[in-house]
N, C-alpha and C. Protein backbone atom coordinates (compact mmCIF):
# COMPACT_ATOMS: atom_id res chain seq x y z
N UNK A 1 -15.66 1.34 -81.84
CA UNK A 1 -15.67 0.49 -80.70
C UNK A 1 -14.65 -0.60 -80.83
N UNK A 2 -14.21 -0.25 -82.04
CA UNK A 2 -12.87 -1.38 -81.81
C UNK A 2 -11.85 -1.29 -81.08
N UNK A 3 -11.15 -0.13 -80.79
CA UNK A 3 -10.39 -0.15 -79.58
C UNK A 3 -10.18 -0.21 -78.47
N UNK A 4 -11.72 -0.04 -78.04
CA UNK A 4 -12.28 -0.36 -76.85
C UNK A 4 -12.45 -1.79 -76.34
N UNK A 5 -11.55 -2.13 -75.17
CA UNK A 5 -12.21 -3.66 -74.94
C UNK A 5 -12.98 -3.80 -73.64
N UNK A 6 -13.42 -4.45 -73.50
CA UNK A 6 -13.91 -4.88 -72.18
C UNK A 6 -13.56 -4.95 -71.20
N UNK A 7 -13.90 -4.29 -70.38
CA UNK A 7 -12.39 -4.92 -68.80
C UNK A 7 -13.20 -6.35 -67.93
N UNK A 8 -12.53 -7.00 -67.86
CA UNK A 8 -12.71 -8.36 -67.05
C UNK A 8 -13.66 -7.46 -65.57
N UNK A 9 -14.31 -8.55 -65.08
CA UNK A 9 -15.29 -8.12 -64.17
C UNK A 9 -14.23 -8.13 -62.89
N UNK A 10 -13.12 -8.67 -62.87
CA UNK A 10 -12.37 -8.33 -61.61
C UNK A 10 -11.84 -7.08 -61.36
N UNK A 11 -11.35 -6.51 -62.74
CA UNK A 11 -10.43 -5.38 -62.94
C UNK A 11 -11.56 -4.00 -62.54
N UNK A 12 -12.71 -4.07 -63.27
CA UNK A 12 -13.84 -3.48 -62.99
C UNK A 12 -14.16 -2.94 -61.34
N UNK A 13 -13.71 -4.08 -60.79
CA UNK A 13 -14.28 -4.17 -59.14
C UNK A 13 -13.45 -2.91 -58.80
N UNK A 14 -11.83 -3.62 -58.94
CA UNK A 14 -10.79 -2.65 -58.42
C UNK A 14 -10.53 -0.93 -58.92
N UNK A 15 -11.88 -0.63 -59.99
CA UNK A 15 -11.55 0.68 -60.67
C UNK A 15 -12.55 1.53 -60.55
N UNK A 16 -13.52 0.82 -59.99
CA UNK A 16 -14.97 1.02 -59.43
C UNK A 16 -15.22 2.50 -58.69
N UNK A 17 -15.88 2.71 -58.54
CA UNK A 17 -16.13 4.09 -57.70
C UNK A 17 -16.95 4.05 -56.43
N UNK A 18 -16.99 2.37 -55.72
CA UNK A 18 -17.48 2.91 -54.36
C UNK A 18 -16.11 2.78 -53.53
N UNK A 19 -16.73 2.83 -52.49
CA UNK A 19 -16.11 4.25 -51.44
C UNK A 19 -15.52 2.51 -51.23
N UNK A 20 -14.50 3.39 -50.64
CA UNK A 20 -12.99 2.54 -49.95
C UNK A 20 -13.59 2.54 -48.55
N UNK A 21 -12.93 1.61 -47.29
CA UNK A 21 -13.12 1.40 -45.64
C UNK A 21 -11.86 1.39 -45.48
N UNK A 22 -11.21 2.28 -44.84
CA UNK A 22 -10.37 2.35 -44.16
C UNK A 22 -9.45 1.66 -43.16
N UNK A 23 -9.26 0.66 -43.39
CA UNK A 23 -9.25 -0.54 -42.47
C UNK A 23 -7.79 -0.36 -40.90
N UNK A 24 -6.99 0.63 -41.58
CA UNK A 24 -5.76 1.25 -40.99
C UNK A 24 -6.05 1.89 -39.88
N UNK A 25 -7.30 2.72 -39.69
CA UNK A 25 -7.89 4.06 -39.14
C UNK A 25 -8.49 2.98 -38.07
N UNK A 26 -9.57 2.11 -38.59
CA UNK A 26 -10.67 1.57 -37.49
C UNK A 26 -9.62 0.71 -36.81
N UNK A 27 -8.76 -0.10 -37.53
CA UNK A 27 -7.55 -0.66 -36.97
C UNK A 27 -7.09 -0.26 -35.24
N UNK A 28 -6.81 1.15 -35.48
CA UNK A 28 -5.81 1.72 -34.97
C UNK A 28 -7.04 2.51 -33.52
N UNK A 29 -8.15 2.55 -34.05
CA UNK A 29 -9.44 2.85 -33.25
C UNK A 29 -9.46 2.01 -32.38
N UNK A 30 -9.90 0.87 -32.89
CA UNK A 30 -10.83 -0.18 -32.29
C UNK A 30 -9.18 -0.25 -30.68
N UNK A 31 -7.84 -0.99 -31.26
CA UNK A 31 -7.10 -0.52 -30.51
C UNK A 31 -6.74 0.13 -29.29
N UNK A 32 -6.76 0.92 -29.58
CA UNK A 32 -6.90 2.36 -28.57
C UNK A 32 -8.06 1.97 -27.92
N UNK A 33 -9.38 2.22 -28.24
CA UNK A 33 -10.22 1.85 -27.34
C UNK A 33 -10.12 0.69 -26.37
N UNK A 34 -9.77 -0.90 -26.68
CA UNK A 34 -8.93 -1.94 -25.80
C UNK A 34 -8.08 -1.29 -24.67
N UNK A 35 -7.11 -0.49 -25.42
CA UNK A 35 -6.38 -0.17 -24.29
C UNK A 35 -6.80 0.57 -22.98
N UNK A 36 -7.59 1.65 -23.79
CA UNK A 36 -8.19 2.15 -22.55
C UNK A 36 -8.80 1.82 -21.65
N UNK A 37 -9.90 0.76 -21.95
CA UNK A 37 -10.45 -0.72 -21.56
C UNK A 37 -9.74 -1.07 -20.27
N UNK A 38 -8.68 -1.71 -20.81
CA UNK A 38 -7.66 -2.52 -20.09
C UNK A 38 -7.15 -1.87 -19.07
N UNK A 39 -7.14 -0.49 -19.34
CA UNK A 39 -6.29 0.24 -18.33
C UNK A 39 -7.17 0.61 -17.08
N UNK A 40 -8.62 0.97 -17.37
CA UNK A 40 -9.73 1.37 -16.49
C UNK A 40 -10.02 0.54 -15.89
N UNK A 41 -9.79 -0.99 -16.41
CA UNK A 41 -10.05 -2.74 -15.51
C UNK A 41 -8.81 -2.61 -14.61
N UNK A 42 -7.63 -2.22 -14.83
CA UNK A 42 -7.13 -2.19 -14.42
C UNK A 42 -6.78 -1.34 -12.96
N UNK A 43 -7.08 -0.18 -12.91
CA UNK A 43 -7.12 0.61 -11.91
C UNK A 43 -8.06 0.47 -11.44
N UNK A 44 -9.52 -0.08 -11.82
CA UNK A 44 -10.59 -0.49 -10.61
C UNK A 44 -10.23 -1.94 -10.05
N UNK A 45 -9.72 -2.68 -10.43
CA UNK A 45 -8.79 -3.76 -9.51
C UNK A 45 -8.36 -3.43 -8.72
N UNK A 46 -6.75 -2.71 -8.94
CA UNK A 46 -6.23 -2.23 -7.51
C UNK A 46 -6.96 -1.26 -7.15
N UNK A 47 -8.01 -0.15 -7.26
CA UNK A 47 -8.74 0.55 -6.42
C UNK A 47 -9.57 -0.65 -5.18
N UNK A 48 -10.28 -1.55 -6.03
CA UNK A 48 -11.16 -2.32 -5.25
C UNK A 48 -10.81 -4.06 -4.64
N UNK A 49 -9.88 -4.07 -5.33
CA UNK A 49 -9.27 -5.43 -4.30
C UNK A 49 -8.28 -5.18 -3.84
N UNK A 50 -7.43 -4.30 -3.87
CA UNK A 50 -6.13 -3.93 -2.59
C UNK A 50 -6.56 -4.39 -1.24
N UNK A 51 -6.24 -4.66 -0.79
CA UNK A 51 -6.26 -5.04 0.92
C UNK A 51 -5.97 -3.35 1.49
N UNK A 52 -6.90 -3.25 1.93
CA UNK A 52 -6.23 -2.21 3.26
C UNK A 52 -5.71 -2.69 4.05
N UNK A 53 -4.52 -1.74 4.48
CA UNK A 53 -3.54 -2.02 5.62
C UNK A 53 -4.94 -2.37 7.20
N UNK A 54 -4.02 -3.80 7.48
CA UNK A 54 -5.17 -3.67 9.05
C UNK A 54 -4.08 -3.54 9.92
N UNK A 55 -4.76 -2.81 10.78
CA UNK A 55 -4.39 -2.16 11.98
C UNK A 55 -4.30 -2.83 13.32
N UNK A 56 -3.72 -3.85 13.87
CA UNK A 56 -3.38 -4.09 14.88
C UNK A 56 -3.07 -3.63 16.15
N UNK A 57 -3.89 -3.62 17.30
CA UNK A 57 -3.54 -3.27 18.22
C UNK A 57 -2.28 -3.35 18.49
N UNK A 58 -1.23 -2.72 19.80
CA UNK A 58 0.05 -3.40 19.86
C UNK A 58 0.24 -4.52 20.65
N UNK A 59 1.07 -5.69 20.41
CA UNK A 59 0.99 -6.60 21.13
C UNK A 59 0.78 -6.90 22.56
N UNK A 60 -0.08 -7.66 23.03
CA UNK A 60 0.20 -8.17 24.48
C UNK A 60 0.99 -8.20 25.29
N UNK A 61 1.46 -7.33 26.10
CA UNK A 61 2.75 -7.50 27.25
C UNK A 61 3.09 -7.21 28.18
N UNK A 62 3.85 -7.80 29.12
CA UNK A 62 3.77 -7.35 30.11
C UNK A 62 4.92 -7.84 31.10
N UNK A 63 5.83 -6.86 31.45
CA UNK A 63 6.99 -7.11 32.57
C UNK A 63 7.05 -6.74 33.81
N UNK A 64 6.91 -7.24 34.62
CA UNK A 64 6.39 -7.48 35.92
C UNK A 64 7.91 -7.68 37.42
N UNK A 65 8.52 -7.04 37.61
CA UNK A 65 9.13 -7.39 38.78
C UNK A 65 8.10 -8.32 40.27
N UNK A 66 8.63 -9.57 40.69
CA UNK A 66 8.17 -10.21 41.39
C UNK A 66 8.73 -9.51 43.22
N UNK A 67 8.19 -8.83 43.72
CA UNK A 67 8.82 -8.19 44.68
C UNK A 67 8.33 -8.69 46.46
N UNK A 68 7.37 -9.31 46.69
CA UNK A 68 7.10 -9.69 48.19
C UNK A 68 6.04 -11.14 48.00
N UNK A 69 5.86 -11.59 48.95
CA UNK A 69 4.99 -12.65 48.85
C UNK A 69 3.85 -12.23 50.07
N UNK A 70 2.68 -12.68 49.83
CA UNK A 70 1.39 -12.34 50.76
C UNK A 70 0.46 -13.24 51.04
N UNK A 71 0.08 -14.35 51.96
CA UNK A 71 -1.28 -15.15 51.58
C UNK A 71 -0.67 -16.01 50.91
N UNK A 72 0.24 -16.52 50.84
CA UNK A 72 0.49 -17.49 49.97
C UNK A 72 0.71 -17.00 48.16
N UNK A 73 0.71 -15.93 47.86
CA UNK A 73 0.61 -15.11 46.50
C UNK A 73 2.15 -14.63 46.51
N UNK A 74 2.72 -14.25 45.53
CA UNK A 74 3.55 -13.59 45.25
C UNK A 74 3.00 -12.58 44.28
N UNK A 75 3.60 -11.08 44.69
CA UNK A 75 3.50 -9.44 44.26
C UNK A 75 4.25 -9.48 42.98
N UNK A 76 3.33 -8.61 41.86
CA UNK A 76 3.75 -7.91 40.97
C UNK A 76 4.05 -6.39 41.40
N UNK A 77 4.96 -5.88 40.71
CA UNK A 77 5.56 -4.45 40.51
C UNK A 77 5.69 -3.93 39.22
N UNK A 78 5.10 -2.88 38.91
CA UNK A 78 5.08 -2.72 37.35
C UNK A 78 6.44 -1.56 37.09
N UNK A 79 7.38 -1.79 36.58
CA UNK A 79 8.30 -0.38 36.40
C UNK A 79 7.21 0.42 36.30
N UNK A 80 8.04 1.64 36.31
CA UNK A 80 7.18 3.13 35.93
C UNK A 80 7.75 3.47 34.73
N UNK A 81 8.75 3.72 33.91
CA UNK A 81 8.53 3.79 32.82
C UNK A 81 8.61 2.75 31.47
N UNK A 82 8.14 2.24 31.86
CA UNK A 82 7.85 1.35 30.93
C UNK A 82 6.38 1.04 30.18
N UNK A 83 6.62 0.72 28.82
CA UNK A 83 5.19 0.52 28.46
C UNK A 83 4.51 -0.80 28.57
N UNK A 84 3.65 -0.53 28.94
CA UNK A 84 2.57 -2.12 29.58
C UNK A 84 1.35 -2.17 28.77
N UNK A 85 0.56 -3.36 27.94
CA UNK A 85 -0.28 -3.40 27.28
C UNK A 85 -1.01 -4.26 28.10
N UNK A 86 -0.75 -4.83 29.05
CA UNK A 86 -1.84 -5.27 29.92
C UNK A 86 -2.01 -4.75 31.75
N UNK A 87 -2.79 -5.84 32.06
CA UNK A 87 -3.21 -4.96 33.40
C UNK A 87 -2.72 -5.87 34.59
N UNK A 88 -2.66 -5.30 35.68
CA UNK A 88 -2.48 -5.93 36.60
C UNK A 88 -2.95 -5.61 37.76
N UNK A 89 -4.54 -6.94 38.26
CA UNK A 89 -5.49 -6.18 39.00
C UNK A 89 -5.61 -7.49 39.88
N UNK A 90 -5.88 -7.06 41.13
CA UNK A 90 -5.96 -7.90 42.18
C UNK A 90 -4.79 -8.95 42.29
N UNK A 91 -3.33 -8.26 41.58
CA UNK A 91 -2.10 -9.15 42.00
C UNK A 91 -1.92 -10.31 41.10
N UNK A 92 -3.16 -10.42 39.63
CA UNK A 92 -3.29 -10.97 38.81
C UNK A 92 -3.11 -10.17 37.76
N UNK A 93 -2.94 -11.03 36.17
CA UNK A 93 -2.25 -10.52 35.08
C UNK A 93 -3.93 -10.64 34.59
N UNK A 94 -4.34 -9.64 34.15
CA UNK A 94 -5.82 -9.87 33.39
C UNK A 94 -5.80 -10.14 31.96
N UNK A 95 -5.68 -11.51 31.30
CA UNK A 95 -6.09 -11.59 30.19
C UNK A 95 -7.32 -11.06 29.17
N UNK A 96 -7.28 -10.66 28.19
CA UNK A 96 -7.86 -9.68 27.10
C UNK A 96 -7.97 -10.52 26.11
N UNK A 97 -6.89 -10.91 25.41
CA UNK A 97 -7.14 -11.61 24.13
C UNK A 97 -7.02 -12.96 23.99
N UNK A 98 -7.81 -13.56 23.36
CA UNK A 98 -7.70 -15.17 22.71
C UNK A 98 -6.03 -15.51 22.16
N UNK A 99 -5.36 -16.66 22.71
CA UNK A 99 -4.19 -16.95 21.69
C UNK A 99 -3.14 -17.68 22.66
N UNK A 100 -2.57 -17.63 21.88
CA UNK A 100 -1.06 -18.41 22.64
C UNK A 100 -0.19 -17.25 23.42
N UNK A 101 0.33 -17.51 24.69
CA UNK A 101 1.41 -16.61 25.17
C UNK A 101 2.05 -17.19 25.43
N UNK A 102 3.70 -16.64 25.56
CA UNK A 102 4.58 -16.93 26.26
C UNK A 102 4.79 -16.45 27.59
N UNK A 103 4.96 -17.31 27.97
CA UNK A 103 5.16 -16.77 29.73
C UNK A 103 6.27 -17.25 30.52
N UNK A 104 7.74 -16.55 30.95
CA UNK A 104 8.28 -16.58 31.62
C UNK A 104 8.43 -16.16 33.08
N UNK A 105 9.16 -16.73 33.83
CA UNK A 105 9.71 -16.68 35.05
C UNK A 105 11.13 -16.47 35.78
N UNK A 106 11.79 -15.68 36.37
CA UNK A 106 13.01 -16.10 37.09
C UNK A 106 13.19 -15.39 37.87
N UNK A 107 13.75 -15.83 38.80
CA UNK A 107 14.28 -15.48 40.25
C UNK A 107 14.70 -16.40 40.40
N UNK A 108 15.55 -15.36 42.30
CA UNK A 108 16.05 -16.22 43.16
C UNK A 108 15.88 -15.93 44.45
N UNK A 109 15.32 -17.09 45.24
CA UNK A 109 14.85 -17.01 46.86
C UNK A 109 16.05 -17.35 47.47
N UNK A 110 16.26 -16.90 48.86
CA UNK A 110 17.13 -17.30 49.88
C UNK A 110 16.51 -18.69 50.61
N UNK A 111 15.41 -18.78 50.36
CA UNK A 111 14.76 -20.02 50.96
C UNK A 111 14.03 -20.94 49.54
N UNK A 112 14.16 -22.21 50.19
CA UNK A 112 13.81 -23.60 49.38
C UNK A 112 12.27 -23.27 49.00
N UNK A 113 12.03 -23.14 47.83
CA UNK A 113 10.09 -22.90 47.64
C UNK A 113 9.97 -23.48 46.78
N UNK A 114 8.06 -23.47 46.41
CA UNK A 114 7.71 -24.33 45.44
C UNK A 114 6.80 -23.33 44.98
N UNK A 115 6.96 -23.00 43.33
CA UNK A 115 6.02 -21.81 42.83
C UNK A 115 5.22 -22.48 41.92
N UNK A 116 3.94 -22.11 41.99
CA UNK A 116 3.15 -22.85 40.68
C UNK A 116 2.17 -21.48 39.90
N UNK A 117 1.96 -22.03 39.31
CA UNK A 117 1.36 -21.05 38.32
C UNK A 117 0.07 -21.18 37.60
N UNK A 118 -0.74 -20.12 38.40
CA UNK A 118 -2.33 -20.75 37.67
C UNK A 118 -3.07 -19.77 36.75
N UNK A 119 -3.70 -20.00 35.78
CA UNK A 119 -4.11 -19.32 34.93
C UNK A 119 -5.28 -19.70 34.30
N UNK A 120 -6.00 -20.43 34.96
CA UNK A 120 -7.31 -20.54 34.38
C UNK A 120 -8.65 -20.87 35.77
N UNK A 121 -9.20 -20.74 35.77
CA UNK A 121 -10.24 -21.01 37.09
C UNK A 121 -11.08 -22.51 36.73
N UNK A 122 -10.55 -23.47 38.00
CA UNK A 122 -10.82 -24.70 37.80
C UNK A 122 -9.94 -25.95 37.39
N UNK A 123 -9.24 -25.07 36.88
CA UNK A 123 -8.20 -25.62 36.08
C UNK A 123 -6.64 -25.94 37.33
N UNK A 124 -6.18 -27.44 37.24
CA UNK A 124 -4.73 -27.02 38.15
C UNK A 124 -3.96 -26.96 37.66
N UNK A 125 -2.95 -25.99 38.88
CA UNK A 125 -1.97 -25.18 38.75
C UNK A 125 -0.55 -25.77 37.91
N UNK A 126 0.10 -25.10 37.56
CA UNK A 126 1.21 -25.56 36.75
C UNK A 126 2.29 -25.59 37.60
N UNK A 127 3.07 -26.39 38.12
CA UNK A 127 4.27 -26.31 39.37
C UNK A 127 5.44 -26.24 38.54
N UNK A 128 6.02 -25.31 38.67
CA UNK A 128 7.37 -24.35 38.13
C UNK A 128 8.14 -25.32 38.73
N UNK A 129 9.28 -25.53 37.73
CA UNK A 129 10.35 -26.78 38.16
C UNK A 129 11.64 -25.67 38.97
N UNK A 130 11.99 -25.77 39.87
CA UNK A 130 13.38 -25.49 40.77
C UNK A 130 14.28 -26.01 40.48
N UNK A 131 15.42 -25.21 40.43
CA UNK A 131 16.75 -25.19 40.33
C UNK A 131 17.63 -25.06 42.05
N UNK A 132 18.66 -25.46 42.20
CA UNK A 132 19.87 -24.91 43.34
C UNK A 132 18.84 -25.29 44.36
N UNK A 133 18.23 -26.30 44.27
CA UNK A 133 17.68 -27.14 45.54
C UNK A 133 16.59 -26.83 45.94
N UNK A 134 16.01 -25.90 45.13
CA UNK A 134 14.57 -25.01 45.39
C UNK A 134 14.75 -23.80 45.45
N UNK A 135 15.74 -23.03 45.01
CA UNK A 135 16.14 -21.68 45.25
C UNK A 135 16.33 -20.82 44.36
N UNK A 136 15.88 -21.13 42.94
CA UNK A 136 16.16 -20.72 41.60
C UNK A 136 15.25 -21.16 40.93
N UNK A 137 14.55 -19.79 40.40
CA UNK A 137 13.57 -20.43 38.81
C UNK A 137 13.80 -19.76 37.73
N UNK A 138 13.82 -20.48 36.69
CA UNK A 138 14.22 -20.26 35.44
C UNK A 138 13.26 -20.74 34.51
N UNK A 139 12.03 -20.78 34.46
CA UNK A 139 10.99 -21.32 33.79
C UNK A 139 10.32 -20.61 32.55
N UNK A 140 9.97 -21.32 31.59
CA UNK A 140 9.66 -20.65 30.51
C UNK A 140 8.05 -21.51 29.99
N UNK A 141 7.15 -20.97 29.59
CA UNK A 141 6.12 -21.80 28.79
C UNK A 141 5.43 -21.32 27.69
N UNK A 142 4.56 -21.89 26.67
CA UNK A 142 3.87 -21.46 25.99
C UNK A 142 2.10 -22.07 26.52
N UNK A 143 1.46 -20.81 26.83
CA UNK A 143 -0.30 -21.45 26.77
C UNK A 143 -1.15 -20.84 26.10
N UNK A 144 -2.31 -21.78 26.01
CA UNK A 144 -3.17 -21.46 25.46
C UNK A 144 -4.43 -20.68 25.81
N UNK A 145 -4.16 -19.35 26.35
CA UNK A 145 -4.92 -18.09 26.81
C UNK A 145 -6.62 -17.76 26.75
N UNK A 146 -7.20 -17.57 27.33
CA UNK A 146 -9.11 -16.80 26.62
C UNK A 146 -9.00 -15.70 27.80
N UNK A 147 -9.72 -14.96 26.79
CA UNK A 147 -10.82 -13.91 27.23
C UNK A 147 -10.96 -14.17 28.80
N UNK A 148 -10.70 -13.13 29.88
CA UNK A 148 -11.09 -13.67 31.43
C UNK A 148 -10.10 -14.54 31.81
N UNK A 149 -8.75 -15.08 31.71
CA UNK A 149 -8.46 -16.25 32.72
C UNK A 149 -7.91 -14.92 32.95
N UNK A 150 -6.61 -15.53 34.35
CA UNK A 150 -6.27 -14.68 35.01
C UNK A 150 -4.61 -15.61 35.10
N UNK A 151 -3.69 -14.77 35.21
CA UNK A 151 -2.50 -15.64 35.34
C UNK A 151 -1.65 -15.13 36.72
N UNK A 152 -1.88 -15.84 38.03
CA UNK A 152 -1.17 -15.31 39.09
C UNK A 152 0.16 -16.19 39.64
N UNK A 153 0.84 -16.35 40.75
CA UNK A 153 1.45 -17.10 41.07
C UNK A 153 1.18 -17.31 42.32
N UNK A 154 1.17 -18.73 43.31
CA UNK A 154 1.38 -19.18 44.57
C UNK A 154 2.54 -19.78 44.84
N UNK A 155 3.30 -19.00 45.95
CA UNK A 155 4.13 -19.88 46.53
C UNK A 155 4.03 -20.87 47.63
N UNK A 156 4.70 -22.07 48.33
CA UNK A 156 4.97 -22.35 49.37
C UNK A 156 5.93 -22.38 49.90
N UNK A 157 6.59 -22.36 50.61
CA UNK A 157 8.14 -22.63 51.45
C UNK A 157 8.31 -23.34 52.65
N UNK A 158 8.10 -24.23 52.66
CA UNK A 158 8.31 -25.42 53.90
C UNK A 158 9.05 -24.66 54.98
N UNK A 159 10.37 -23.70 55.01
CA UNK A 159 10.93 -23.92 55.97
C UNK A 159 10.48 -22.22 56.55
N UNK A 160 9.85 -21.25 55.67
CA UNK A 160 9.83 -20.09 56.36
C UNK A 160 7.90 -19.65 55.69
N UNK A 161 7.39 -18.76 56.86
CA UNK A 161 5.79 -18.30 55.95
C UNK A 161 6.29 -17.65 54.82
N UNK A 162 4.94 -17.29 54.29
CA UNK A 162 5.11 -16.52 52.69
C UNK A 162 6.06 -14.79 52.95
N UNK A 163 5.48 -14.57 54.23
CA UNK A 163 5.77 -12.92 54.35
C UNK A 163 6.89 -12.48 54.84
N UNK A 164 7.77 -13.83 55.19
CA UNK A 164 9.16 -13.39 55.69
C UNK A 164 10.12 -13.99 54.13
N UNK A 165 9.75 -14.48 53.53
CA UNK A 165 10.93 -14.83 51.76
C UNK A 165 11.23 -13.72 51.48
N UNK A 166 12.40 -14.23 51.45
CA UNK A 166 13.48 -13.04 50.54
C UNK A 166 13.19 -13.39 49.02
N UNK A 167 13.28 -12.33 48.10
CA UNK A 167 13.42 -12.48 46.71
C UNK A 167 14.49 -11.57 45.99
N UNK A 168 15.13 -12.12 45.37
CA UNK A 168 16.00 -11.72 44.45
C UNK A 168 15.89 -11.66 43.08
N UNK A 169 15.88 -10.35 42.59
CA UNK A 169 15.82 -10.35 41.02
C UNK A 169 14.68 -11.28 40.20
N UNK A 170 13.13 -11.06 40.95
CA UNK A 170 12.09 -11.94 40.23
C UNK A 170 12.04 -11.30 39.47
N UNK A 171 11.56 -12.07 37.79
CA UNK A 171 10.92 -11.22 37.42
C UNK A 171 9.95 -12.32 35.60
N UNK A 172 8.45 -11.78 35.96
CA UNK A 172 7.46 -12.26 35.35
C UNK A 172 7.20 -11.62 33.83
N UNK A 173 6.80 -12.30 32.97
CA UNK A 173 7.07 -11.63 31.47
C UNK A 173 6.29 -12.83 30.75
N UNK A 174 4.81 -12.25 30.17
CA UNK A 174 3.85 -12.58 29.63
C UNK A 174 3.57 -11.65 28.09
N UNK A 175 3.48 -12.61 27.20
CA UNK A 175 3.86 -12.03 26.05
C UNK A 175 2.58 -12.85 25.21
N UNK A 176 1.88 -11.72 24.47
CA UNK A 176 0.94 -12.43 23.50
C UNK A 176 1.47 -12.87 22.19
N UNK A 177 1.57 -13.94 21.68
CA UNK A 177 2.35 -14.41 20.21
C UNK A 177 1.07 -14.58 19.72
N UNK A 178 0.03 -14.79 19.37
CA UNK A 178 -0.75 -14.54 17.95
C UNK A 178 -1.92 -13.46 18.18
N UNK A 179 -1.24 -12.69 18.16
CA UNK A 179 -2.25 -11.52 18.14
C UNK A 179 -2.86 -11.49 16.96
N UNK A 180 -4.06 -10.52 16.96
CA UNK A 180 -5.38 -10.31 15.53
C UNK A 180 -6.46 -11.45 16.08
N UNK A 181 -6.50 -12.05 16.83
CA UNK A 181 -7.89 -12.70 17.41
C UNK A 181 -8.63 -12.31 18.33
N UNK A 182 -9.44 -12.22 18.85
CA UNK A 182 -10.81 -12.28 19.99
C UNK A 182 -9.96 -11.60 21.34
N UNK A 183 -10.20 -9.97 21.08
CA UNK A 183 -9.87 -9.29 21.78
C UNK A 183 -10.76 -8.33 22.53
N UNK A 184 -10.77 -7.60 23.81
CA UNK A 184 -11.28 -6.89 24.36
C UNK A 184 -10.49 -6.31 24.97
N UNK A 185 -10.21 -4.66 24.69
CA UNK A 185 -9.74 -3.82 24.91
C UNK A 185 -10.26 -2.83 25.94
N UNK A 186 -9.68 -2.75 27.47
CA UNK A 186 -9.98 -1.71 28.50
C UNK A 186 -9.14 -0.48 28.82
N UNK A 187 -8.99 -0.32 29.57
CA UNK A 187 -7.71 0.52 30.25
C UNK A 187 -6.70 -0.29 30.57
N UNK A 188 -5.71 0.66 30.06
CA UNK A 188 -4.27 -0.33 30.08
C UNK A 188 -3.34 0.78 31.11
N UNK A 189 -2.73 -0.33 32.53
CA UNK A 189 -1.79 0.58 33.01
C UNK A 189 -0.58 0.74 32.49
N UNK A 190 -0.08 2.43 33.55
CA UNK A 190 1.43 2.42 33.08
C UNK A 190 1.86 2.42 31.67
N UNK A 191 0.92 3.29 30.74
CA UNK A 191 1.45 3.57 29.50
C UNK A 191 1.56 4.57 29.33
N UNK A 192 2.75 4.65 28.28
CA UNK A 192 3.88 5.87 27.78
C UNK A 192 3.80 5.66 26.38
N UNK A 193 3.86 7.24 25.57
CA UNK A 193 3.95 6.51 24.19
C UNK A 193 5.03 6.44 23.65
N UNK A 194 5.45 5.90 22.84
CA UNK A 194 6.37 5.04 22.27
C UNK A 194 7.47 6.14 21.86
């Protein structure tokens, strides 16, 4: 037993015969599993919070030739081929949706008139400013639209009735600018598809 020495209790540990852990393997496990993790969080995200595309009706619109006067009213004419997203019933523009429109005007009369413009019930009329002494309109506005008003026009003309005015090149153009709000959708004339 003399050549034999003792091995220190550290050296012992390291020469030992229990089992080794792999630390490279579970390493490289544990890993991989994260990733896959990450990747499955990942694709149920964009599966479940993507936005679906929304679908918008097509905008509000409507171009209108101004062609005779009646009763004190002035006539819409709808081209024929053209596409129209709104209606035009009882010589009125029937509003549908909640929002702001733009609404233009122009012509030209042979006689001095005064056109105003009403669009809400109860509410008074908006008097279209004249040009060339009363013989020209060129008017443009932005309003604030609901559900049910109605947007028509009245003329007057001091020097001749409504049913003898000449008109030249009227023409009316109502346009919805914030569409995606408080809409009700009917039959729409004079549509063609796109």
């Amino acid at each position: 037993m003399e050549g034999e020495r003792v091995q220190p209790l550290e050296e012992n540990l390291e020469n030992g015969s229990r089992p080794r852990f792999k630390w490279k393997t579970l390493s490289m496990v544990v890993s991989g599993i994260q990733g896959v993790g990450l990747l499955l969080c990942l694709v149920f995200i964009s599966l479940h919070l993507h936005p679906s595309p929304v679908k918008h009706p097509p905008i509000q619109s409507l171009r209108a030739q101004v062609t005779r006067c009646e009763n004190g009213r002035l006539f819409f004419s709808l081209p024929r081929n053209e596409y129209q997203t709104m209606e035009v019933k009882n010589n009125s523009i029937a509003i549908t949706c909640d929002g702001l429109y733009l609404i233009y005007m122009k012509g030209s009369f042979f006689q001095e008139v005064k056109i105003n413009l009403h669009f809400r019930k109860g509410r008074s009329p908006i008097s279209m400013p004249m040009l060339n002494n009363g013989q020209r309109v060129d008017f443009t506005m932005v309003a604030s639209l609901a559900f049910k008003d109605i947007v028509y026009l009245t003329v007057n003309a001091p020097d001749t009735s409504c049913e003898h005015l000449q008109i030249n090149d009227g023409e009316l153009i109502v346009v919805h600018l914030t569409p995606g709000g408080f809409c009700i959708y009917g039959s729409t004339v004079n549509q063609m598809p796109l």
